[in-house]
C-alpha atoms as a PDB file:
ATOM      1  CA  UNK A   1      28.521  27.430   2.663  1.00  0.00           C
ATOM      2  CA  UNK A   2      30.557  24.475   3.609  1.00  0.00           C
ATOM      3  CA  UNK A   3      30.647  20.995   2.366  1.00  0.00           C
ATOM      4  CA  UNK A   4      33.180  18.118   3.089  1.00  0.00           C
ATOM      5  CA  UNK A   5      33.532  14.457   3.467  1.00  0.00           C
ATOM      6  CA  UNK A   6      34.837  13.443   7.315  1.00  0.00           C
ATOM      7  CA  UNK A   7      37.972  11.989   8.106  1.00  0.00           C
ATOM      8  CA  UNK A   8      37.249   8.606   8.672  1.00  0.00           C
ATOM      9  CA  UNK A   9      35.341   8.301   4.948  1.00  0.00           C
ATOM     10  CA  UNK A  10      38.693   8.995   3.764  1.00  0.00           C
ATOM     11  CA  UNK A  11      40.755   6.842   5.679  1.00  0.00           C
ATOM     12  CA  UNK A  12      38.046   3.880   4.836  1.00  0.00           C
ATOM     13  CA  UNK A  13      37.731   4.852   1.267  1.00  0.00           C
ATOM     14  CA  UNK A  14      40.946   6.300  -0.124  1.00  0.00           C
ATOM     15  CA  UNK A  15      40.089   5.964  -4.213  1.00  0.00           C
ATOM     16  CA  UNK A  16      37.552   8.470  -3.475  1.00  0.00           C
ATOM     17  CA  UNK A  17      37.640  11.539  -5.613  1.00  0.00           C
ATOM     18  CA  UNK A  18      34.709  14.467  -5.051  1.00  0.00           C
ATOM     19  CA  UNK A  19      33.693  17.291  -7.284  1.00  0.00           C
ATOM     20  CA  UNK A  20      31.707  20.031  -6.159  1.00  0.00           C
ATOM     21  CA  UNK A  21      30.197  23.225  -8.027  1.00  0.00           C
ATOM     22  CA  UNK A  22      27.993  25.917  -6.405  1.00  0.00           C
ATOM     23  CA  UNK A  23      25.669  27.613  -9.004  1.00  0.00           C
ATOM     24  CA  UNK A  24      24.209  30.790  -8.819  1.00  0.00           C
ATOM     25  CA  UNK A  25      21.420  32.477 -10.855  1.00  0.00           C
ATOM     26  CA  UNK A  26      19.329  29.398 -11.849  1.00  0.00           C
ATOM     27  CA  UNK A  27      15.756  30.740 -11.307  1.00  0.00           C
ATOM     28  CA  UNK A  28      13.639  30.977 -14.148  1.00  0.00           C
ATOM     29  CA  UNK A  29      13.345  29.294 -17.204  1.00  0.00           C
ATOM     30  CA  UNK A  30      16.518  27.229 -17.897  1.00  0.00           C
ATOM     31  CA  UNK A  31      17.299  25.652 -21.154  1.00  0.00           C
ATOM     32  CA  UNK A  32      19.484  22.704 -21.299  1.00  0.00           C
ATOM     33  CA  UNK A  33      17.369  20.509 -24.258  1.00  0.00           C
ATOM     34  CA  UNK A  34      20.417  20.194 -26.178  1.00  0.00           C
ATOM     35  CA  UNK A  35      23.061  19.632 -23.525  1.00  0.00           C
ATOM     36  CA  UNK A  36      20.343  17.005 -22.312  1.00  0.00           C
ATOM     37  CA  UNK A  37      19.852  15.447 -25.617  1.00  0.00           C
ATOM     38  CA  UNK A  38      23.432  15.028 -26.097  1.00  0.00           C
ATOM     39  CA  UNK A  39      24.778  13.865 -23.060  1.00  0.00           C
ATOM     40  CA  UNK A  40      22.153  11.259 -23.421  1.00  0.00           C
ATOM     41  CA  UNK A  41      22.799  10.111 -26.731  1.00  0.00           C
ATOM     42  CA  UNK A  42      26.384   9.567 -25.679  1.00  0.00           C
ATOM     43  CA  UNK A  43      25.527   7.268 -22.913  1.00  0.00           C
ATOM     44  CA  UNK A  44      23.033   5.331 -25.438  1.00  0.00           C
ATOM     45  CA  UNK A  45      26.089   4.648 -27.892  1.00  0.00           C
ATOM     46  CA  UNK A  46      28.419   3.041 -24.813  1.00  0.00           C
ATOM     47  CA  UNK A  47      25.004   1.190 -23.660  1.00  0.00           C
ATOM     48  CA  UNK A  48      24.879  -0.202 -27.377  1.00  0.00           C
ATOM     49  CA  UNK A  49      28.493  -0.829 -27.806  1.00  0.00           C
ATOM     50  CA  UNK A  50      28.419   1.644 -30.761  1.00  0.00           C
ATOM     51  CA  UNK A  51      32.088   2.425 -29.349  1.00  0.00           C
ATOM     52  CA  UNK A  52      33.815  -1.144 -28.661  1.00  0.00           C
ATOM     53  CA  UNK A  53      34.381  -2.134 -32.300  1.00  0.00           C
ATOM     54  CA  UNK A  54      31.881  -4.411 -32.942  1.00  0.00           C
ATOM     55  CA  UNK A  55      32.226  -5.988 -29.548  1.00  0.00           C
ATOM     56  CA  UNK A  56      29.529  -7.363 -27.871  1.00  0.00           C
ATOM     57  CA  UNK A  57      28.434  -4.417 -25.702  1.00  0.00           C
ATOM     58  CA  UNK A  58      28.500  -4.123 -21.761  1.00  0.00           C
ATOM     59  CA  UNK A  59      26.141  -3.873 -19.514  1.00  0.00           C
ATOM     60  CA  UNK A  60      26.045  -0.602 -17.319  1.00  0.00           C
ATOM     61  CA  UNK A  61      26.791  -2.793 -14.006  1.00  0.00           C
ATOM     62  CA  UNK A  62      30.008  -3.948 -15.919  1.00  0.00           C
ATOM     63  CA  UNK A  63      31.389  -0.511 -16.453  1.00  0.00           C
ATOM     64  CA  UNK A  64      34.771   0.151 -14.620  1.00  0.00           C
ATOM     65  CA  UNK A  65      33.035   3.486 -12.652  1.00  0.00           C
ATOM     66  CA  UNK A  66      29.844   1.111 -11.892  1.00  0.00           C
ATOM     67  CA  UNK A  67      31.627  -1.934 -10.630  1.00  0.00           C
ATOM     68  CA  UNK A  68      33.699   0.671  -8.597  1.00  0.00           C
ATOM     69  CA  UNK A  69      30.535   2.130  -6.709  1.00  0.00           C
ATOM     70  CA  UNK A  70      29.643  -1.862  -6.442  1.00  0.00           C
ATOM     71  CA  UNK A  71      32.848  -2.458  -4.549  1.00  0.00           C
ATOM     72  CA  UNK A  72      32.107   0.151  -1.933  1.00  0.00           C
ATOM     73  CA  UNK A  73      28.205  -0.542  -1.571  1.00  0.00           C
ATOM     74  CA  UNK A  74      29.629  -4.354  -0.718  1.00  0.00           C
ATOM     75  CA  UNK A  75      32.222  -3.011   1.501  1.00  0.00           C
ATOM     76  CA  UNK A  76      29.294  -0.976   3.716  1.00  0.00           C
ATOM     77  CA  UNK A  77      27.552  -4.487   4.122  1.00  0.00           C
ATOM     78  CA  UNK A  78      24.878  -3.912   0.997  1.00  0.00           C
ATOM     79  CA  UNK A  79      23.809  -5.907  -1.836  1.00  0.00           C
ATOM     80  CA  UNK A  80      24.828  -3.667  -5.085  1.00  0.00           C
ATOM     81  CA  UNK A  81      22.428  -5.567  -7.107  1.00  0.00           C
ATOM     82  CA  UNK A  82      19.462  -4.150  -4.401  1.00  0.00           C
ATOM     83  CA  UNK A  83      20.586  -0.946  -3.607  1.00  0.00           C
ATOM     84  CA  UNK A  84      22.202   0.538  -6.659  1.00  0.00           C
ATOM     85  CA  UNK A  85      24.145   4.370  -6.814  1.00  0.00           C
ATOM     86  CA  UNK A  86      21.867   6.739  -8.858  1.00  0.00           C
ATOM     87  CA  UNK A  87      24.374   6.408 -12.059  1.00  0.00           C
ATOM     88  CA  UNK A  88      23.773   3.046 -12.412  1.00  0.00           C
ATOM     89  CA  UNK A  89      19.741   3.061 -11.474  1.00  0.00           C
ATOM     90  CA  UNK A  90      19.682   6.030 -14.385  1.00  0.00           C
ATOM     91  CA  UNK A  91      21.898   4.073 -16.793  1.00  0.00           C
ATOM     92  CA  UNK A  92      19.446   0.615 -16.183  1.00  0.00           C
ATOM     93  CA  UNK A  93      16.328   3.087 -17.249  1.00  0.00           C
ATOM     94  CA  UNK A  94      17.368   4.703 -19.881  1.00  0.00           C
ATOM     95  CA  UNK A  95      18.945   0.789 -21.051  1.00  0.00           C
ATOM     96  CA  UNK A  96      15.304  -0.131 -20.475  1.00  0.00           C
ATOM     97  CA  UNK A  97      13.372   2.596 -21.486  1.00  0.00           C
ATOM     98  CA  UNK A  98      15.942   4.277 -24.534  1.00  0.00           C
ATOM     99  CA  UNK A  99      15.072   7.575 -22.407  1.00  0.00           C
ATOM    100  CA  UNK A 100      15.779   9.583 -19.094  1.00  0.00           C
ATOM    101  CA  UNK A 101      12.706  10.883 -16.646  1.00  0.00           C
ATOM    102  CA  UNK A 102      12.027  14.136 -17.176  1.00  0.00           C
ATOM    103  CA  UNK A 103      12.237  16.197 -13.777  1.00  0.00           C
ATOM    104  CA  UNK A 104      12.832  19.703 -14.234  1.00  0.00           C
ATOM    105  CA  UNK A 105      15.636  21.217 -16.725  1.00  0.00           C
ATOM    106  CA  UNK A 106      18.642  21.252 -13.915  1.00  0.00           C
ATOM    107  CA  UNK A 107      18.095  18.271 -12.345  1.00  0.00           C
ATOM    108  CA  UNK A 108      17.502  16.337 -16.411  1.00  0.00           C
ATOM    109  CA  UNK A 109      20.816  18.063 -17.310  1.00  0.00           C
ATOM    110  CA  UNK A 110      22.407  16.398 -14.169  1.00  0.00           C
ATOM    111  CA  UNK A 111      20.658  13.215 -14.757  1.00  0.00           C
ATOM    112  CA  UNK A 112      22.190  13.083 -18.367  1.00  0.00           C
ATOM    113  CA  UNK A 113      25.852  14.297 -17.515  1.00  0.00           C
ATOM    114  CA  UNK A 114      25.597  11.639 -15.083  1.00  0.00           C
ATOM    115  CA  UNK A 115      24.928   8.632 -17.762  1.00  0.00           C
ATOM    116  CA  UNK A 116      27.646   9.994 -19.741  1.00  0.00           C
ATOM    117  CA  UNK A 117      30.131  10.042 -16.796  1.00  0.00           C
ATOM    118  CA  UNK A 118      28.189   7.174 -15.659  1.00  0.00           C
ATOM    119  CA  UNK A 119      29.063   8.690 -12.068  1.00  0.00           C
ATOM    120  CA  UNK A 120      26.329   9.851  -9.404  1.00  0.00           C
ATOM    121  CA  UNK A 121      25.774  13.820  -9.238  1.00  0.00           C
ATOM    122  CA  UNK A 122      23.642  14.733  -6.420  1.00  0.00           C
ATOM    123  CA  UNK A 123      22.352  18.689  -6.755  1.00  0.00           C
ATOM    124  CA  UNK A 124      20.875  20.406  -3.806  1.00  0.00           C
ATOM    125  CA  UNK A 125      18.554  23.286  -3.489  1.00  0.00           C
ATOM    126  CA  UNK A 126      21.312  25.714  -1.412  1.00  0.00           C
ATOM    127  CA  UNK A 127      18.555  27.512   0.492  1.00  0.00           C
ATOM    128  CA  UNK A 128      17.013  24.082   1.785  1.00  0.00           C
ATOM    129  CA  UNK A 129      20.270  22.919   3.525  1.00  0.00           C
ATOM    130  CA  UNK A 130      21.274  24.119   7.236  1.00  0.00           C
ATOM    131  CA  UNK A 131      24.663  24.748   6.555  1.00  0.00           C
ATOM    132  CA  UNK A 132      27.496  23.153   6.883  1.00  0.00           C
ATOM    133  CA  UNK A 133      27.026  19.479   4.846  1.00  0.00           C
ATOM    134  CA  UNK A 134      28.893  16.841   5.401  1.00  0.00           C
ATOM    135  CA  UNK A 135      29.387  12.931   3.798  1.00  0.00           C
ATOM    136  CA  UNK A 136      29.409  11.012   6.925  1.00  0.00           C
ATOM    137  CA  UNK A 137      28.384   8.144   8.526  1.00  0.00           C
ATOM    138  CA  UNK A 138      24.904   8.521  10.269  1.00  0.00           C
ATOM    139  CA  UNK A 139      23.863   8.227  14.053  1.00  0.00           C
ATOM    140  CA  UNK A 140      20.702   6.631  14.064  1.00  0.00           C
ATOM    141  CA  UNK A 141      18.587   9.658  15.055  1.00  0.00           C
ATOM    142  CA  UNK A 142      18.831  12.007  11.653  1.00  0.00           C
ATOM    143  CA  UNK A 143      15.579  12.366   9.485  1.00  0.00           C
ATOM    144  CA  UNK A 144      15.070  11.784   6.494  1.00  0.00           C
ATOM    145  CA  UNK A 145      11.934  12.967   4.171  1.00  0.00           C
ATOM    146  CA  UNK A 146      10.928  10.560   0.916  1.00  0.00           C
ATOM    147  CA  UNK A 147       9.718  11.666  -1.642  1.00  0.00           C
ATOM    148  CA  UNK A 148       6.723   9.934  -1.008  1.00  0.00           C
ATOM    149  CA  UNK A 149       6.010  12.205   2.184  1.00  0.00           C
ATOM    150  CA  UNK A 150       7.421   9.645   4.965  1.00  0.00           C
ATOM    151  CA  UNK A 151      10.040  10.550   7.043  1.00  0.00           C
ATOM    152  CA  UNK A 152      13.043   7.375   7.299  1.00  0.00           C
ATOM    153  CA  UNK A 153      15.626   7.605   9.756  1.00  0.00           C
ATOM    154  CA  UNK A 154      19.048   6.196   8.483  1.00  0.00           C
ATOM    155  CA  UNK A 155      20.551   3.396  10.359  1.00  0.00           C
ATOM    156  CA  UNK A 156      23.582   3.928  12.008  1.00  0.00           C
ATOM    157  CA  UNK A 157      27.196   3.657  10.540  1.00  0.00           C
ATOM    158  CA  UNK A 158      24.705   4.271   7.366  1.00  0.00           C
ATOM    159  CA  UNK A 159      26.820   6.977   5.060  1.00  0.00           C
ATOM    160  CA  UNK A 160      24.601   9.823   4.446  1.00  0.00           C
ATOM    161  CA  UNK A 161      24.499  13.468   3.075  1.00  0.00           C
ATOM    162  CA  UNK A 162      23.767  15.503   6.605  1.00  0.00           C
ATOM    163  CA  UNK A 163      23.401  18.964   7.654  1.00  0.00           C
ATOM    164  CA  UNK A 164      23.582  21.536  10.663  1.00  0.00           C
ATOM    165  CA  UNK A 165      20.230  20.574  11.415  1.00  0.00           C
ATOM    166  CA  UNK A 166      20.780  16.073  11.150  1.00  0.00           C
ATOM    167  CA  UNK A 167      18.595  15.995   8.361  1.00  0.00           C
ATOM    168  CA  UNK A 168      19.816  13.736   5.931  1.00  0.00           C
ATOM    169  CA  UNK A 169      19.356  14.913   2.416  1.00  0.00           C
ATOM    170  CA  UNK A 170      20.765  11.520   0.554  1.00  0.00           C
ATOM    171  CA  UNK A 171      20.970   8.187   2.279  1.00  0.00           C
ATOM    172  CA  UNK A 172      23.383   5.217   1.113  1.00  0.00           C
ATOM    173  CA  UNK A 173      25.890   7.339   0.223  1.00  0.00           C
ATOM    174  CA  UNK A 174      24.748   8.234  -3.417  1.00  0.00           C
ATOM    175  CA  UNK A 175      21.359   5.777  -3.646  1.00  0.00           C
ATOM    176  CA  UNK A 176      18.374   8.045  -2.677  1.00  0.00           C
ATOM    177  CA  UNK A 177      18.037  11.698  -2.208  1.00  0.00           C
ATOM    178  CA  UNK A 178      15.656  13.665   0.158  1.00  0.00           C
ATOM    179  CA  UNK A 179      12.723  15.347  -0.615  1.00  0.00           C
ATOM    180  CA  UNK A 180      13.909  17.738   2.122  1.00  0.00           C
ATOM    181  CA  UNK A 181      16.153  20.055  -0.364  1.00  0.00           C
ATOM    182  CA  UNK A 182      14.836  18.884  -4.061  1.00  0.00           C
ATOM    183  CA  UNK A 183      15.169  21.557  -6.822  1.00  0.00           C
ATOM    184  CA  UNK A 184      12.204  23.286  -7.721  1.00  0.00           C
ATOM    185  CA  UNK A 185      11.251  25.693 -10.673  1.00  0.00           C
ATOM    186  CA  UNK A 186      12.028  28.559  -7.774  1.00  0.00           C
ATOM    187  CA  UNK A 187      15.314  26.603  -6.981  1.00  0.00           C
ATOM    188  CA  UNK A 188      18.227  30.392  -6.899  1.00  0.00           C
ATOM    189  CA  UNK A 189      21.263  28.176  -6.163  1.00  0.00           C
ATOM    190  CA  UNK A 190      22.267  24.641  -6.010  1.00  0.00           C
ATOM    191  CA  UNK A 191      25.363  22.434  -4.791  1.00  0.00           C
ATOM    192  CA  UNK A 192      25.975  20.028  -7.481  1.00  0.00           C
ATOM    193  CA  UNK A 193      28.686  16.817  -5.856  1.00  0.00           C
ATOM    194  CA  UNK A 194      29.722  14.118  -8.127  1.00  0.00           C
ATOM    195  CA  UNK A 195      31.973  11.246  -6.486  1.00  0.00           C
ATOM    196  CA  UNK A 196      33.322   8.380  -8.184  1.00  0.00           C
ATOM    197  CA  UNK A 197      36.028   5.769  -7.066  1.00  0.00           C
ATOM    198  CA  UNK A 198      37.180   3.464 -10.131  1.00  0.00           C
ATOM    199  CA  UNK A 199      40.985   4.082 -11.810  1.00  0.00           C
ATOM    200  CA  UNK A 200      40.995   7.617 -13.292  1.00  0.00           C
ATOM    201  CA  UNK A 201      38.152   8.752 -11.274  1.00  0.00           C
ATOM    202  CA  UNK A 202      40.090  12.323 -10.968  1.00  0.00           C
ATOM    203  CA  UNK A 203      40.091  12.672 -14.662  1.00  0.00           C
ATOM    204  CA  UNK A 204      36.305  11.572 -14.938  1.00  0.00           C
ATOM    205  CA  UNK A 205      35.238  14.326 -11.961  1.00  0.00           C
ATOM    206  CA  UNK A 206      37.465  16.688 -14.068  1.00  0.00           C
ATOM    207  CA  UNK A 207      35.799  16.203 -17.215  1.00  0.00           C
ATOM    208  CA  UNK A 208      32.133  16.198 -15.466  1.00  0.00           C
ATOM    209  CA  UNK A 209      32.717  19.451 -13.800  1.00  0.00           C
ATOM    210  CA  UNK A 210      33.849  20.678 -16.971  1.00  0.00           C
ATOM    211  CA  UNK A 211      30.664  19.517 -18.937  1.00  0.00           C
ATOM    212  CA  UNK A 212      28.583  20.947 -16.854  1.00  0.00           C
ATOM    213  CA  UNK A 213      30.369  24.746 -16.665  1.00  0.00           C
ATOM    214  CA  UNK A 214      29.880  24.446 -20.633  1.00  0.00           C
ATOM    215  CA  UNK A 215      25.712  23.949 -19.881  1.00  0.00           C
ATOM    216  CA  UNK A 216      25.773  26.920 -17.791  1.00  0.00           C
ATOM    217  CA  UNK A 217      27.945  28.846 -19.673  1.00  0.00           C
ATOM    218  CA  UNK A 218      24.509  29.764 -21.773  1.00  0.00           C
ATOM    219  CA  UNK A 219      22.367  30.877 -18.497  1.00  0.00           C
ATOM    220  CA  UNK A 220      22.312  34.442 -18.481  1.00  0.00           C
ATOM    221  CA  UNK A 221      23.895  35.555 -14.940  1.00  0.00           C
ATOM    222  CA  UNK A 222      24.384  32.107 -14.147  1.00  0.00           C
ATOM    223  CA  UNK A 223      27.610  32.239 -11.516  1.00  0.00           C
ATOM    224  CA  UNK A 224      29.516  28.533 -10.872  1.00  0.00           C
ATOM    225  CA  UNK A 225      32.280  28.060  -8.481  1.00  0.00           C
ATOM    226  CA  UNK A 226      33.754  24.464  -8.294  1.00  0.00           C
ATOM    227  CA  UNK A 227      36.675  22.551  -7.118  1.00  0.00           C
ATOM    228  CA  UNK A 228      37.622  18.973  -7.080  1.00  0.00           C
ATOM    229  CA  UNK A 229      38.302  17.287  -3.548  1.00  0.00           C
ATOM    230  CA  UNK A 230      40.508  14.492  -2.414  1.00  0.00           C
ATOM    231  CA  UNK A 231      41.690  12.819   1.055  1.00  0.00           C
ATOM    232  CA  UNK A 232      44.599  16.282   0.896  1.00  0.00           C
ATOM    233  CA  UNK A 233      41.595  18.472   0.071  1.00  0.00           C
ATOM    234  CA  UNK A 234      38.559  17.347   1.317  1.00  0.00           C
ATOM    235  CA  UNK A 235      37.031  20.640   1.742  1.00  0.00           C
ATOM    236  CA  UNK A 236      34.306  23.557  -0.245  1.00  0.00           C
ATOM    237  CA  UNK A 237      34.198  26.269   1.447  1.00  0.00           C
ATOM    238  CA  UNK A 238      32.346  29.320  -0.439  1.00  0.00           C
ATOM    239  CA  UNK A 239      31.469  32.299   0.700  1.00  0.00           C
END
């Protein structure tokens, strides 16, 4: 298994800092109500300004790790009001609706580590990827499957999740993810990445990685691997 951002993403995007966690032994029922519940409720106090001292509170697309992924979606020629990372399109429903979606249990414990973090974690189904997966920038002729049941193909110079294969399993960098390798109640092992960009983005990735070895701490058999990766180490390689 091999994931890694190319070259020329780092040289264009140097704040960039990557964490990545493989997870073993996820089948079956999974329990992560409480982890869910609280990761949540944490976000829901910053939304309210619970934490600023009586200031008036923020909105999610003012947050330091928000108006980072802002800067970058301007910088690749898109409007960050129209095309929003998946941190702040969670953060804006659960403003709006006081609660997450409900998916499945791994991919509603990612959802709600990710409003904490307010970061975007994208989690793959390992056994749905042709390995190796890379962050790069696309060629026009990879394929991409909606959720919806249409197949999109990615414009070029578009930054995309790709494998072996070109199919793109998350277009505009962290915006959408693929149908192709969604996790599924018979989902054995995932890749979990988290990427943010804003000033101390390394301890933020640190911390998120860390939150989410404590949910799976409680999985029987439940295996996780994870490292953090940077422009000097912008490779996961596990057996």
């Amino acid at each position: 298994m091999h994931f890694f951002h190319t070259p020329d993403l780092w040289s264009a995007f140097p704040n960039l800092h990557a964490g990545v966690m493989h997870v073993r032994g996820v089948s079956g029922a999974l329990d992560f109500e409480a982890a869910v519940a609280a990761h949540a409720a944490a976000a829901k106090i910053r939304l309210s300004g619970s934490d600023l001292h009586g200031r008036a509170p923020l909105s999610e697309g003012q947050w330091p790790e928000i108006q980072a992924w802002r800067r970058v979606y301007s910088e690749m020629g898109l409007q960050p009001t129209q095309v929003r990372c998946a941190a702040e399109a969670l953060l804006r429903r659960l403003r709006q609706d006081g609660q997450l979606p409900k998916v499945n249990p791994l991919v509603d414990l990612c959802n709600a580590v990710s409003v904490h973090a307010a970061v975007p974690i994208a989690v793959f189904d390992c056994a749905q990827v042709a390995w190796p997966l890379s962050v790069e920038r696309a060629r026009g002729d990879e394929e991409f499957l909606a959720f919806s049941g249409e197949i999109e193909h990615p414009a070029e110079a578009e930054v995309v999740f790709v494998d072996g294969s070109r199919r793109a399993h998350a277009r505009k960098w962290a915006h959408r993810q693929s149908s192709f390798s969604a996790v599924n109640s018979s989902t054995e092992s995932v890749l979990i990445v988290i990427e943010a960009f804003h000033d101390g983005a390394s301890d933020t990735v640190a911390t998120t990685l860390r939150w989410l070895d404590e949910a799976f701490r409680g999985v029987p058999d439940c295996v996780t691997t994870s490292c953090e990766l940077s422009a000097s180490n912008p490779d996961f390689l596990n057996p």
